[in-house]
PDB file of N, CA and C in Angstrom:
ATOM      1  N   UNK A   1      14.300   1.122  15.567  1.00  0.00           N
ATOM      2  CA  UNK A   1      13.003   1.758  15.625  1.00  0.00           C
ATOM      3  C   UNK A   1      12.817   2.382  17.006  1.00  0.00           C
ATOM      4  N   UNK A   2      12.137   3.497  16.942  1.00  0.00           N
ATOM      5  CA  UNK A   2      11.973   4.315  18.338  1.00  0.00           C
ATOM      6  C   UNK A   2      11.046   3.351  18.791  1.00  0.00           C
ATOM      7  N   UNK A   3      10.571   3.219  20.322  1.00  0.00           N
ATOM      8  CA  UNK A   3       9.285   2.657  20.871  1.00  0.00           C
ATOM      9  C   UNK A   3       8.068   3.344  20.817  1.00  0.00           C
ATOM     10  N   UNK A   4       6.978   2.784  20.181  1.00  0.00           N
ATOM     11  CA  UNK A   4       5.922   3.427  20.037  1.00  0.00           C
ATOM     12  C   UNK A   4       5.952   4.149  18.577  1.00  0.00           C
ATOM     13  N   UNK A   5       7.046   3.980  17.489  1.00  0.00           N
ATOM     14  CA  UNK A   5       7.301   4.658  16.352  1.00  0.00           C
ATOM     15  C   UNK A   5       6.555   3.849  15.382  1.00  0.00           C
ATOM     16  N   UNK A   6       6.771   3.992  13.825  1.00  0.00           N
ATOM     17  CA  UNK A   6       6.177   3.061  13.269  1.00  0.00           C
ATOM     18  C   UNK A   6       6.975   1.997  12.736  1.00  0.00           C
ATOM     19  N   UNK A   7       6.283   0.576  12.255  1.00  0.00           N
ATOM     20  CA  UNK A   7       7.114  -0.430  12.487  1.00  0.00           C
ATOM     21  C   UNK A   7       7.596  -0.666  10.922  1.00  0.00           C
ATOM     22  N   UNK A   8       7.957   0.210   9.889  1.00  0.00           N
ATOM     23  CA  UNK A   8       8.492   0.078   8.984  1.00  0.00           C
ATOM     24  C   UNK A   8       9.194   0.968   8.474  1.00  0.00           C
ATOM     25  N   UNK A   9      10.281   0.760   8.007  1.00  0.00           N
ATOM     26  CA  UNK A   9      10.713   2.114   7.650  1.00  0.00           C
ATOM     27  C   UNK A   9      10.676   3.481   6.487  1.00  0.00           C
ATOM     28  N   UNK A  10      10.834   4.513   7.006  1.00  0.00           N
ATOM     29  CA  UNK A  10      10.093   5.895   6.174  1.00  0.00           C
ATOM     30  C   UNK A  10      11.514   6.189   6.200  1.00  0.00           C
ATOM     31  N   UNK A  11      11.051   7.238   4.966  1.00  0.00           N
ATOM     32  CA  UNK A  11      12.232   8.064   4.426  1.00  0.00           C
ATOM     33  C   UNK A  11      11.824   9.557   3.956  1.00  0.00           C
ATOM     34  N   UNK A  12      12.799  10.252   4.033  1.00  0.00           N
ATOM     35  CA  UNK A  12      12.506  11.820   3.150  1.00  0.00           C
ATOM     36  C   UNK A  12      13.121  11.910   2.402  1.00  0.00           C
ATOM     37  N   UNK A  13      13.341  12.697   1.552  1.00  0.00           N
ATOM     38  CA  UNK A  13      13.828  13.094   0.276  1.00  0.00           C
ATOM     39  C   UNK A  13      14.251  13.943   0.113  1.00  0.00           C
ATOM     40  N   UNK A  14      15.076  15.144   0.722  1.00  0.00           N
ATOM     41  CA  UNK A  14      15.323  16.760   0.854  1.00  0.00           C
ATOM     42  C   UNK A  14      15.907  17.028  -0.750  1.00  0.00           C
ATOM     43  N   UNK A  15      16.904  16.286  -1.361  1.00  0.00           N
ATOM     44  CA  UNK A  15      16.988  16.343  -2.490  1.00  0.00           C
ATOM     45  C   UNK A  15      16.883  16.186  -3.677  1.00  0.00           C
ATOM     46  N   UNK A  16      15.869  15.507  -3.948  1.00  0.00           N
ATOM     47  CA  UNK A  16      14.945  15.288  -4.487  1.00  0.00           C
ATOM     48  C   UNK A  16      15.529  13.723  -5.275  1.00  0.00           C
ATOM     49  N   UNK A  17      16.512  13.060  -5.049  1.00  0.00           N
ATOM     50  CA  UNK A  17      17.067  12.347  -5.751  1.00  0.00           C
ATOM     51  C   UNK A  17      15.962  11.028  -5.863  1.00  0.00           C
ATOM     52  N   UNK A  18      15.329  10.517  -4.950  1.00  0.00           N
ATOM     53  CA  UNK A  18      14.559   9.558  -5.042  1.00  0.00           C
ATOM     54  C   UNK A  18      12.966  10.180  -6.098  1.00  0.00           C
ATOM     55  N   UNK A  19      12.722  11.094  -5.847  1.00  0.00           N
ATOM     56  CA  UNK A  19      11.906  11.352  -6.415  1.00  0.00           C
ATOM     57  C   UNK A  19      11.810  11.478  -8.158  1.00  0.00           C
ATOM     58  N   UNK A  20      13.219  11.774  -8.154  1.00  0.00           N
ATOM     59  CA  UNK A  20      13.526  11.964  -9.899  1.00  0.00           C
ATOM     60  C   UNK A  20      13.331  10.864 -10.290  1.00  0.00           C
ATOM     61  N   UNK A  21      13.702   8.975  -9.321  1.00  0.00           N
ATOM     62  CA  UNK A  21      13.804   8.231  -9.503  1.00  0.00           C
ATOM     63  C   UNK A  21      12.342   7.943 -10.019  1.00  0.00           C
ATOM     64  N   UNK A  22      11.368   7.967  -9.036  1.00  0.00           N
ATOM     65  CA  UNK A  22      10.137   7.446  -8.487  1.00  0.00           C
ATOM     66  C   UNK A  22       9.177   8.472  -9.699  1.00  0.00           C
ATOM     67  N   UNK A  23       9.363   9.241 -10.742  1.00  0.00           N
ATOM     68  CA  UNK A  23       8.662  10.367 -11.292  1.00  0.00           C
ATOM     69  C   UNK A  23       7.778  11.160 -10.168  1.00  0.00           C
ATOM     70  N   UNK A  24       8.329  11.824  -8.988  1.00  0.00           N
ATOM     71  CA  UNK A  24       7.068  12.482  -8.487  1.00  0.00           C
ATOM     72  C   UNK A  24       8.113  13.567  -7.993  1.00  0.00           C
ATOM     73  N   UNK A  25       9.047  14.386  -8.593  1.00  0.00           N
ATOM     74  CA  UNK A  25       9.383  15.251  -8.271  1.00  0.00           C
ATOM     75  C   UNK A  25       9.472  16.528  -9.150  1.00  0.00           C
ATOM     76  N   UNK A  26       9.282  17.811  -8.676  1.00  0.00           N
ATOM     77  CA  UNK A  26       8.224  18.759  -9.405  1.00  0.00           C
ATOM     78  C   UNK A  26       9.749  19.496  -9.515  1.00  0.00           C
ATOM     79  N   UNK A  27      10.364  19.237 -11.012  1.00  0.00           N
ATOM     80  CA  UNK A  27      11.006  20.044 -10.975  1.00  0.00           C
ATOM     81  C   UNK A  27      11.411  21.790 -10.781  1.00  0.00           C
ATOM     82  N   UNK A  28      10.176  22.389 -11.354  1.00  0.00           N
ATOM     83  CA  UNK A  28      10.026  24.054 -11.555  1.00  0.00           C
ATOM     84  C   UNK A  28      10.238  24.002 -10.132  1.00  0.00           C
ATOM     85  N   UNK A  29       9.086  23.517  -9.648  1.00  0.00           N
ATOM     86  CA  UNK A  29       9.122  23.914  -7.533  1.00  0.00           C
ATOM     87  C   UNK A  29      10.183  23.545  -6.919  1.00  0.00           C
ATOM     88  N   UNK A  30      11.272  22.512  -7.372  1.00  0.00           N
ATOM     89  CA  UNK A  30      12.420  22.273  -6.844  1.00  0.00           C
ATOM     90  C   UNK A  30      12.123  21.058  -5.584  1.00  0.00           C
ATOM     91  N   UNK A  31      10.494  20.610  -5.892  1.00  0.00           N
ATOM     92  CA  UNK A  31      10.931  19.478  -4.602  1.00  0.00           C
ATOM     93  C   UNK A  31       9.695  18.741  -5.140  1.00  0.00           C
ATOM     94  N   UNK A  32       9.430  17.584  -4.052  1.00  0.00           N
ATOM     95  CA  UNK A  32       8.851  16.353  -4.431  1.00  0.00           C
ATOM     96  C   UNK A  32       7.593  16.696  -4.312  1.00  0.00           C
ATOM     97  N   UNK A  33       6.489  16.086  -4.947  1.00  0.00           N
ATOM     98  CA  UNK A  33       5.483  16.288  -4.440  1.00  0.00           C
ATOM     99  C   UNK A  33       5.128  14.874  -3.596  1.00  0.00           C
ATOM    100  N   UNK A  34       3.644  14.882  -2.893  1.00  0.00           N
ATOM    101  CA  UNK A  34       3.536  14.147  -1.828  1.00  0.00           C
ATOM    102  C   UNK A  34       3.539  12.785  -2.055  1.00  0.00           C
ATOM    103  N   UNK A  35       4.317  11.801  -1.907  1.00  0.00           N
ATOM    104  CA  UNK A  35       4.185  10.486  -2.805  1.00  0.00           C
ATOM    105  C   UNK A  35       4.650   9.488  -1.429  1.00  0.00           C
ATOM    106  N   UNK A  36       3.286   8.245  -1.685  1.00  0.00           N
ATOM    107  CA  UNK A  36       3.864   7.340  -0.566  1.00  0.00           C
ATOM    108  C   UNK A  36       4.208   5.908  -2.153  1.00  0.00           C
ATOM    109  N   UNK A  37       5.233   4.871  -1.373  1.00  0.00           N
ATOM    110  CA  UNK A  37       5.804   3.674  -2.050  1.00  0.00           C
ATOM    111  C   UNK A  37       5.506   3.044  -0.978  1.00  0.00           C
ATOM    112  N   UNK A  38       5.017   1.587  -1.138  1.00  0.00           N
ATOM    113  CA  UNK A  38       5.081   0.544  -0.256  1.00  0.00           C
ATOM    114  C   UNK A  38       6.136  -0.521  -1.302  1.00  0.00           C
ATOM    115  N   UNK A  39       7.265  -0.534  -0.867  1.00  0.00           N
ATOM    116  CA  UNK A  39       7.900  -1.435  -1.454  1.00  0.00           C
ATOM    117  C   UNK A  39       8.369  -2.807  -0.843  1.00  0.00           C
ATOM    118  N   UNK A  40       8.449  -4.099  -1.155  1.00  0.00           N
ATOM    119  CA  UNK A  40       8.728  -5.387  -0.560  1.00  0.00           C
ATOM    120  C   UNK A  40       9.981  -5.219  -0.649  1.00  0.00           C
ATOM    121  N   UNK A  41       9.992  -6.319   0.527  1.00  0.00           N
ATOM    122  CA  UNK A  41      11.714  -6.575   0.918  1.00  0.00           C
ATOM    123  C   UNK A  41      12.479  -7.334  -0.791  1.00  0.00           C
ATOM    124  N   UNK A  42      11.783  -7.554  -1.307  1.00  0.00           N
ATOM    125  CA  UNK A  42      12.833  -7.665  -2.690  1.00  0.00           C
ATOM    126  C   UNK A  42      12.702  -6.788  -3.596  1.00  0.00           C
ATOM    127  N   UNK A  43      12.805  -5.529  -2.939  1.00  0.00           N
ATOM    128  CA  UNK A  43      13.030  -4.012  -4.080  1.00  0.00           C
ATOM    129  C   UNK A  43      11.880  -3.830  -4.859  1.00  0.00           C
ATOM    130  N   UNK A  44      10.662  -4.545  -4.743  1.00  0.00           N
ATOM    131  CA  UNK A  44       9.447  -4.248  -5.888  1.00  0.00           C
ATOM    132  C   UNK A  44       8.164  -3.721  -5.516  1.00  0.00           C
ATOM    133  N   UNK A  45       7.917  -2.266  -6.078  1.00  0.00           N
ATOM    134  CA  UNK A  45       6.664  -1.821  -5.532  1.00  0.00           C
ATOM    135  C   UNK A  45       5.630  -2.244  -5.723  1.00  0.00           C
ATOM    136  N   UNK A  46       5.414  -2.163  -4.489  1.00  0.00           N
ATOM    137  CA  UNK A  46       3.768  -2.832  -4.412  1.00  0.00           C
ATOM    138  C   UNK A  46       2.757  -1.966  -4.300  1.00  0.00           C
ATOM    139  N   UNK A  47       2.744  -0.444  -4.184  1.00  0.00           N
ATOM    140  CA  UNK A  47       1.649  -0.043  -3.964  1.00  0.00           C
ATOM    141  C   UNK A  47       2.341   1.976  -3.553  1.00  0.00           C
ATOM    142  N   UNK A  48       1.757   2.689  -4.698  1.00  0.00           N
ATOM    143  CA  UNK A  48       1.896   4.016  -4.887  1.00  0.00           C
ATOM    144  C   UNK A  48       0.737   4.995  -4.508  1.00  0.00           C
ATOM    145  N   UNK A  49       1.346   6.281  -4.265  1.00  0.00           N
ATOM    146  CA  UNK A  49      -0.117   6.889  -4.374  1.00  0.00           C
ATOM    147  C   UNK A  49       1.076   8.720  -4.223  1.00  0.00           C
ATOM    148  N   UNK A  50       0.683   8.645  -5.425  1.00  0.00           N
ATOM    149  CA  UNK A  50       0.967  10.606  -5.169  1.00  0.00           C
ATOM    150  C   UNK A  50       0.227  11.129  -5.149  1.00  0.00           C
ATOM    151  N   UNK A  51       0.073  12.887  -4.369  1.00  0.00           N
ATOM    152  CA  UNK A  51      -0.772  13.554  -4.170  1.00  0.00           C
ATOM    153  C   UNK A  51      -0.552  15.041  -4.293  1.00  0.00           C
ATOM    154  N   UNK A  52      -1.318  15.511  -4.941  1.00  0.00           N
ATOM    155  CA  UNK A  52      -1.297  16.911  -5.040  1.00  0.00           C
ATOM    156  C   UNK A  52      -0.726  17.636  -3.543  1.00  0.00           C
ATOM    157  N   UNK A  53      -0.376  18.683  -3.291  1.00  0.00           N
ATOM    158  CA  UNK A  53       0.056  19.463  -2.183  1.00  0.00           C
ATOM    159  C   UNK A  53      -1.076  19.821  -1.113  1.00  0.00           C
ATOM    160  N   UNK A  54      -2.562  20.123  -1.448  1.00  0.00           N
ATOM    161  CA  UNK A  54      -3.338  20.333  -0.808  1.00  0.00           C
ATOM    162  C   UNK A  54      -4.277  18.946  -0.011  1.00  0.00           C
ATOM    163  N   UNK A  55      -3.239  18.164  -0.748  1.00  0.00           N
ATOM    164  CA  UNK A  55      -4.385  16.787  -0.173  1.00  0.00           C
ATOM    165  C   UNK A  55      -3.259  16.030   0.838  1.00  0.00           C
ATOM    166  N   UNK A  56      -3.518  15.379   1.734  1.00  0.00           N
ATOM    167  CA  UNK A  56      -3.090  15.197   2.690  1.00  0.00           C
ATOM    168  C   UNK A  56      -3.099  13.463   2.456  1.00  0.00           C
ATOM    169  N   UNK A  57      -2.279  12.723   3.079  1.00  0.00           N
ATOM    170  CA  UNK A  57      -2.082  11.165   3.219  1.00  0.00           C
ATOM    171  C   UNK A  57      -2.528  10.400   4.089  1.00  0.00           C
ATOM    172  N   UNK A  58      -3.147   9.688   4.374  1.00  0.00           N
ATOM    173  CA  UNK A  58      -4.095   8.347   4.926  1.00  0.00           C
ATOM    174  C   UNK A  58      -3.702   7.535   5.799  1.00  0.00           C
ATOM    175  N   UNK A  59      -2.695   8.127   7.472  1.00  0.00           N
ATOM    176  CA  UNK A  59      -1.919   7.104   7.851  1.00  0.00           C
ATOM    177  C   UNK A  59      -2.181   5.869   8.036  1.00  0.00           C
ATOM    178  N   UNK A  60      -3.575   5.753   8.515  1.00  0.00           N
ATOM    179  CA  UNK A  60      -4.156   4.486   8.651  1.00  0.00           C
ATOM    180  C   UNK A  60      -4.359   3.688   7.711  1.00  0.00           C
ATOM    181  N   UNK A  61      -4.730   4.257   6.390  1.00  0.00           N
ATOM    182  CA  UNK A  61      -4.757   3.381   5.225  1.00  0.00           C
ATOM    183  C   UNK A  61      -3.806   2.609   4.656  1.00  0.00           C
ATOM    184  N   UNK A  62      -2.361   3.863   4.994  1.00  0.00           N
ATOM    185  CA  UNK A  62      -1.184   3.285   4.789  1.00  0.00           C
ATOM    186  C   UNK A  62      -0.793   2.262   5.315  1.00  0.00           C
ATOM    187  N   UNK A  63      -0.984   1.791   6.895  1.00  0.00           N
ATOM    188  CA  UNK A  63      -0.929   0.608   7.706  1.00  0.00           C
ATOM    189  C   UNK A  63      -1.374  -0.071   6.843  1.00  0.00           C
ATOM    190  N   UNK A  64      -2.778  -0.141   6.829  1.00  0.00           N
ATOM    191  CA  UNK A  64      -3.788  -0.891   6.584  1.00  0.00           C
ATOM    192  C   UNK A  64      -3.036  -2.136   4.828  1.00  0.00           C
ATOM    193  N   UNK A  65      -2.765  -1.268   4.663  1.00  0.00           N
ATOM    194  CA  UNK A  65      -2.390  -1.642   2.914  1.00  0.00           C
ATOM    195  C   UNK A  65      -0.770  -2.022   3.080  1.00  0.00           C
ATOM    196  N   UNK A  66       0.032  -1.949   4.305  1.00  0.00           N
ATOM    197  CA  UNK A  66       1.240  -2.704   4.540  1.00  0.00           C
ATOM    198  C   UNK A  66       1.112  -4.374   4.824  1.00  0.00           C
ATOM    199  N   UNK A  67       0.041  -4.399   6.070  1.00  0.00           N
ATOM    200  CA  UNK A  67      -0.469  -5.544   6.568  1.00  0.00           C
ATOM    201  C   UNK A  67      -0.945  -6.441   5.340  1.00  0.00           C
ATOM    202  N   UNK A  68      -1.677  -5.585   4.630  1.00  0.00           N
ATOM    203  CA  UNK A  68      -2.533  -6.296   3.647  1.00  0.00           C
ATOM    204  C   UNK A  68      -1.244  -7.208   2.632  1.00  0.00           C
ATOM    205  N   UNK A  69      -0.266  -5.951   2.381  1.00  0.00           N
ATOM    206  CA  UNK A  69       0.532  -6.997   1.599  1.00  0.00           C
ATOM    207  C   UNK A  69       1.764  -7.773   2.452  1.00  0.00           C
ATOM    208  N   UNK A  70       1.725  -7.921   3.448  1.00  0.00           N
ATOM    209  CA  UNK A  70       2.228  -8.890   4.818  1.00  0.00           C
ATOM    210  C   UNK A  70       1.752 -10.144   4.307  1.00  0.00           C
ATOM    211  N   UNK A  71       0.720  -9.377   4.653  1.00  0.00           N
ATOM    212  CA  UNK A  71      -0.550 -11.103   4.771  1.00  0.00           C
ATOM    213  C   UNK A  71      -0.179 -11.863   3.334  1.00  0.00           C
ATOM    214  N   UNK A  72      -0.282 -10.886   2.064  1.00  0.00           N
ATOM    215  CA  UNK A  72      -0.200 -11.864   0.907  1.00  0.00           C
ATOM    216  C   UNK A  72       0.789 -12.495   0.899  1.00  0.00           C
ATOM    217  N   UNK A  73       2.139 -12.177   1.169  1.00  0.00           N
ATOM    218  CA  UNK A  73       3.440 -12.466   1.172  1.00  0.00           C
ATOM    219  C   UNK A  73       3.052 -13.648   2.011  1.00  0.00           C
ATOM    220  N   UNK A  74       2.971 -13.595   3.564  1.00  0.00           N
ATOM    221  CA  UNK A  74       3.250 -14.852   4.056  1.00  0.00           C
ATOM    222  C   UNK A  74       2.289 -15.849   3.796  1.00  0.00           C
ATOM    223  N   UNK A  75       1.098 -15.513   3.000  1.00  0.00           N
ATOM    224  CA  UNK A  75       0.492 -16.740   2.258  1.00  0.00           C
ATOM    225  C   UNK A  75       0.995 -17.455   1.006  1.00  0.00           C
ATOM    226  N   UNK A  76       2.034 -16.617   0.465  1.00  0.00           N
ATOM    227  CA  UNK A  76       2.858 -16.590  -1.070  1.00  0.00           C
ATOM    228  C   UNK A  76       2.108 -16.426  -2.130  1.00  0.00           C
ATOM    229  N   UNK A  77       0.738 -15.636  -1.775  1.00  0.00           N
ATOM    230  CA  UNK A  77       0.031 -15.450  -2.530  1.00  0.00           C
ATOM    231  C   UNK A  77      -1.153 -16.246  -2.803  1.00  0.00           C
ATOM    232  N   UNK A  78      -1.408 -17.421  -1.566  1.00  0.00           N
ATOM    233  CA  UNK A  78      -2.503 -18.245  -2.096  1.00  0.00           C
ATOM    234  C   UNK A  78      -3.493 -17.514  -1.478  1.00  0.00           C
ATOM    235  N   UNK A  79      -3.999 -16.143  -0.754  1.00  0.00           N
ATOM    236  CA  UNK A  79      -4.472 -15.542  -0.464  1.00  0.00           C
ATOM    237  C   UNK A  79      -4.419 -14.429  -0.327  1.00  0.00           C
ATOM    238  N   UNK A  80      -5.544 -13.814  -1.203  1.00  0.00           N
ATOM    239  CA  UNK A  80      -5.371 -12.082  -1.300  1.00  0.00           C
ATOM    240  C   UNK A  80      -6.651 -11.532  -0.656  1.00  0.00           C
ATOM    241  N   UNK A  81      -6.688 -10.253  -0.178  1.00  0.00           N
ATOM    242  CA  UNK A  81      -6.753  -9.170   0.675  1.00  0.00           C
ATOM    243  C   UNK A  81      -8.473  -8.633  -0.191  1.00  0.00           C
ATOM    244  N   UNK A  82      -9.300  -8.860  -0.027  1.00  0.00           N
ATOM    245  CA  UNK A  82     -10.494  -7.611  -0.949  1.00  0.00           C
ATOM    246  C   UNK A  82     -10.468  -6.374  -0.673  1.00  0.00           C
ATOM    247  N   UNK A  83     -11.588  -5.488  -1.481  1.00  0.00           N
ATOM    248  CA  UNK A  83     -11.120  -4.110  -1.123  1.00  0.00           C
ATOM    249  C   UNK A  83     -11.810  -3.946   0.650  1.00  0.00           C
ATOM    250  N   UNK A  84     -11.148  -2.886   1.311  1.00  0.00           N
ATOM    251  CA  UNK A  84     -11.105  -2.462   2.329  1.00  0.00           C
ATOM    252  C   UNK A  84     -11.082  -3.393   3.456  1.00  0.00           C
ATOM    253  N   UNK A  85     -10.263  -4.770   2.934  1.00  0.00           N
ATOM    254  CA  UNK A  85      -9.843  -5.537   4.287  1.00  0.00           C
ATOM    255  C   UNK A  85      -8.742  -5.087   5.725  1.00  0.00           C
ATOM    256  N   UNK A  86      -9.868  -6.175   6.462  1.00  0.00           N
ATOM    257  CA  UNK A  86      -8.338  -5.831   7.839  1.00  0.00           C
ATOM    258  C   UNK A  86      -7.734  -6.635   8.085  1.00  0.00           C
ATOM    259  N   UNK A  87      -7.080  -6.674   8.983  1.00  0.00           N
ATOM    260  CA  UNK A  87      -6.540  -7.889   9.378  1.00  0.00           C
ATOM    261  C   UNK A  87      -7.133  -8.176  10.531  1.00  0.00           C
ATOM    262  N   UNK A  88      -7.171  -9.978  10.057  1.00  0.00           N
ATOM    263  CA  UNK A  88      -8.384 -10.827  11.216  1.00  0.00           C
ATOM    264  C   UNK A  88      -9.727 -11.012  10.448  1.00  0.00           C
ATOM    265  N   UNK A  89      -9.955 -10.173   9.470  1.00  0.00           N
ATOM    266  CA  UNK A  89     -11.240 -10.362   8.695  1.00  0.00           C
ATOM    267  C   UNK A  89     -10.811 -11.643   7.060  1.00  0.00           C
ATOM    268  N   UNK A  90     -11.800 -11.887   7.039  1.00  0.00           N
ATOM    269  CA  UNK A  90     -11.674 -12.605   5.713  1.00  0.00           C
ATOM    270  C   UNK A  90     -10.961 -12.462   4.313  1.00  0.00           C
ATOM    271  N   UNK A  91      -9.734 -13.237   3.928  1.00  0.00           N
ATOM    272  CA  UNK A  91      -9.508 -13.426   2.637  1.00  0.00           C
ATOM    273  C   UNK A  91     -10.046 -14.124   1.837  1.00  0.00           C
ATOM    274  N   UNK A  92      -9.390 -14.002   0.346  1.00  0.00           N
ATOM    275  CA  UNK A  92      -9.925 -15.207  -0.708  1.00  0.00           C
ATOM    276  C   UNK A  92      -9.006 -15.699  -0.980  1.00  0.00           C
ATOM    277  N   UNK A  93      -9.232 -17.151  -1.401  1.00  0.00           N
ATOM    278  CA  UNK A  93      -8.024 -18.267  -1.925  1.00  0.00           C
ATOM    279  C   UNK A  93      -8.085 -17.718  -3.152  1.00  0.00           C
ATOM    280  N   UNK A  94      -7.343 -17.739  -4.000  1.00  0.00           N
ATOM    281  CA  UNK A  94      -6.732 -17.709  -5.107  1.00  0.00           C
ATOM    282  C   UNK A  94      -7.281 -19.108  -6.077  1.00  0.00           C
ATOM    283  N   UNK A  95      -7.507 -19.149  -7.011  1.00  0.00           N
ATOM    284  CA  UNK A  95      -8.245 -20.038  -8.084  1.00  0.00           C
ATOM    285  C   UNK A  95      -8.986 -19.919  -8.536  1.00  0.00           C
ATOM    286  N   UNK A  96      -9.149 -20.701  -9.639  1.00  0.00           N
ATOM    287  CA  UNK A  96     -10.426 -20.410 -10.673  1.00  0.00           C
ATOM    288  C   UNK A  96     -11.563 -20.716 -10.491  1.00  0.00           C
ATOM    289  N   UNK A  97     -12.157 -21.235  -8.746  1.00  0.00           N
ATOM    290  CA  UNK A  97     -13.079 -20.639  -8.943  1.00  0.00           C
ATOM    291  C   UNK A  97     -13.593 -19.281  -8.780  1.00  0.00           C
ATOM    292  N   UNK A  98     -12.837 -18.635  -8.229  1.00  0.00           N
ATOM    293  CA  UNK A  98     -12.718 -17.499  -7.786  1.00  0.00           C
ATOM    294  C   UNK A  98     -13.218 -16.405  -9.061  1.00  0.00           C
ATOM    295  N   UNK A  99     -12.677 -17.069 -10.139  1.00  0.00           N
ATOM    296  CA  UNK A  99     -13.276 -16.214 -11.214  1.00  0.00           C
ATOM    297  C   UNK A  99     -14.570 -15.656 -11.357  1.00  0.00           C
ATOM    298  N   UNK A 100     -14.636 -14.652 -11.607  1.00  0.00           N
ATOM    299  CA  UNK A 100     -16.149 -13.733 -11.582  1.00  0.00           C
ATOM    300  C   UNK A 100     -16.976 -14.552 -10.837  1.00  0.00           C
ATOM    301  N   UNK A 101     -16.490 -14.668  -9.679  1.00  0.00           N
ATOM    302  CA  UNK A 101     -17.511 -15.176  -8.608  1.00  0.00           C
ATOM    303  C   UNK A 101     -16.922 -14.367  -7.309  1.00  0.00           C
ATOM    304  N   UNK A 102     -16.201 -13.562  -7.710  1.00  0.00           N
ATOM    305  CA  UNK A 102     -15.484 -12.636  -5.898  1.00  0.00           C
ATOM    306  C   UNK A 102     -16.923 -11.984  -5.425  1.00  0.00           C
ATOM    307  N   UNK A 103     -17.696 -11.118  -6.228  1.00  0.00           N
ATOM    308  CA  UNK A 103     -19.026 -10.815  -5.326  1.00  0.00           C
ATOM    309  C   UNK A 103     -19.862 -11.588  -4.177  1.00  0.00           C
ATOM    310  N   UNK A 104     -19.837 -13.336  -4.874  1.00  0.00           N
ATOM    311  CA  UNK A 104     -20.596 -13.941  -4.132  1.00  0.00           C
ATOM    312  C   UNK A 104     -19.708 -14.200  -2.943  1.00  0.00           C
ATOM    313  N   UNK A 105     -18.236 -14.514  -3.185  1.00  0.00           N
ATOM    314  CA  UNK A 105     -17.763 -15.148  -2.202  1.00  0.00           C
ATOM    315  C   UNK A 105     -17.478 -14.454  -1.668  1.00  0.00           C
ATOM    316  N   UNK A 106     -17.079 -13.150  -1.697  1.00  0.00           N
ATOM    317  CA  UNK A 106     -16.625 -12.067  -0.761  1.00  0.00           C
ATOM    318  C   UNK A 106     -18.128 -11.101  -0.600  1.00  0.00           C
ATOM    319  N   UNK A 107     -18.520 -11.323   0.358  1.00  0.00           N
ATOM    320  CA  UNK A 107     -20.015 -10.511   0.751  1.00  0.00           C
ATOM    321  C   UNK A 107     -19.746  -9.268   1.805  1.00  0.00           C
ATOM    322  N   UNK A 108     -18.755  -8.061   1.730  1.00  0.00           N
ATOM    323  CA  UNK A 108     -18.879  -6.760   2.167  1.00  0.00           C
ATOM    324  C   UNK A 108     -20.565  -6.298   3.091  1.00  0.00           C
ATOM    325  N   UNK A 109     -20.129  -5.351   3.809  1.00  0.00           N
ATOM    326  CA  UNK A 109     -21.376  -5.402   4.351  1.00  0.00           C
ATOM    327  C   UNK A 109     -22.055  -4.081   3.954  1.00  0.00           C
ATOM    328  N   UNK A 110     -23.134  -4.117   3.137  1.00  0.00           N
ATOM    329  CA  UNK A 110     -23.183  -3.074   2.541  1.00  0.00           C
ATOM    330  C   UNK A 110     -24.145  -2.082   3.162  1.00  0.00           C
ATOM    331  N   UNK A 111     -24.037  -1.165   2.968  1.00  0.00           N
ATOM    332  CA  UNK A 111     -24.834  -0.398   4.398  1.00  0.00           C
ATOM    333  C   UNK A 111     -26.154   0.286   3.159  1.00  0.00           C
TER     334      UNK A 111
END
């Protein structure tokens, strides 16, 4: 990794071979369209997002949603991430009570 680069690794696609893989490559146009994969170290995606050509990608979100599935991993899953968590802020344990009760227990701050 360069210093100061990012701490996971990215890839391109010039030939579109991953993309044929991944369905996000536009054959007529001859190339990929804009597609991020967050995949775990045991080959399984965790988290997609393609995008039209005019829309642009979320670097920070992208972090944001690496960490997030960091965190689940090194909990093994007894704790998951709500929507628009950070890291350092609050998870939820995993269980039934958790069932249709995430509103109460997870209280967002709602503006």
């Amino acid at each position: 990794m360069v210093p100061g680069g990012i701490p996971f690794p990215m890839i391109s696609d010039a030939g579109g071979h991953l993309g044929r893989v991944y369905g996000c490559y536009d054959e007529g146009a001859g190339v990929d369209v804009r597609g991020r994969f967050i995949i775990d170290p045991d080959g399984v995606v965790q988290g997609m997002e393609i995008l039209t050509p005019p829309v642009g990608r979320n670097l920070i979100e992208t972090i944001r949603q690496v960490k997030a599935y960091q965190h689940v991993r090194a909990t093994k899953g007894a704790e998951v991430t709500p929507a628009e968590w950070q890291p350092g802020k609050p998870t939820l344990h995993v269980g039934p009570n958790l069932v249709g009760k995430v509103w109460e227990i997870w209280k967002p701050d709602v503006a």
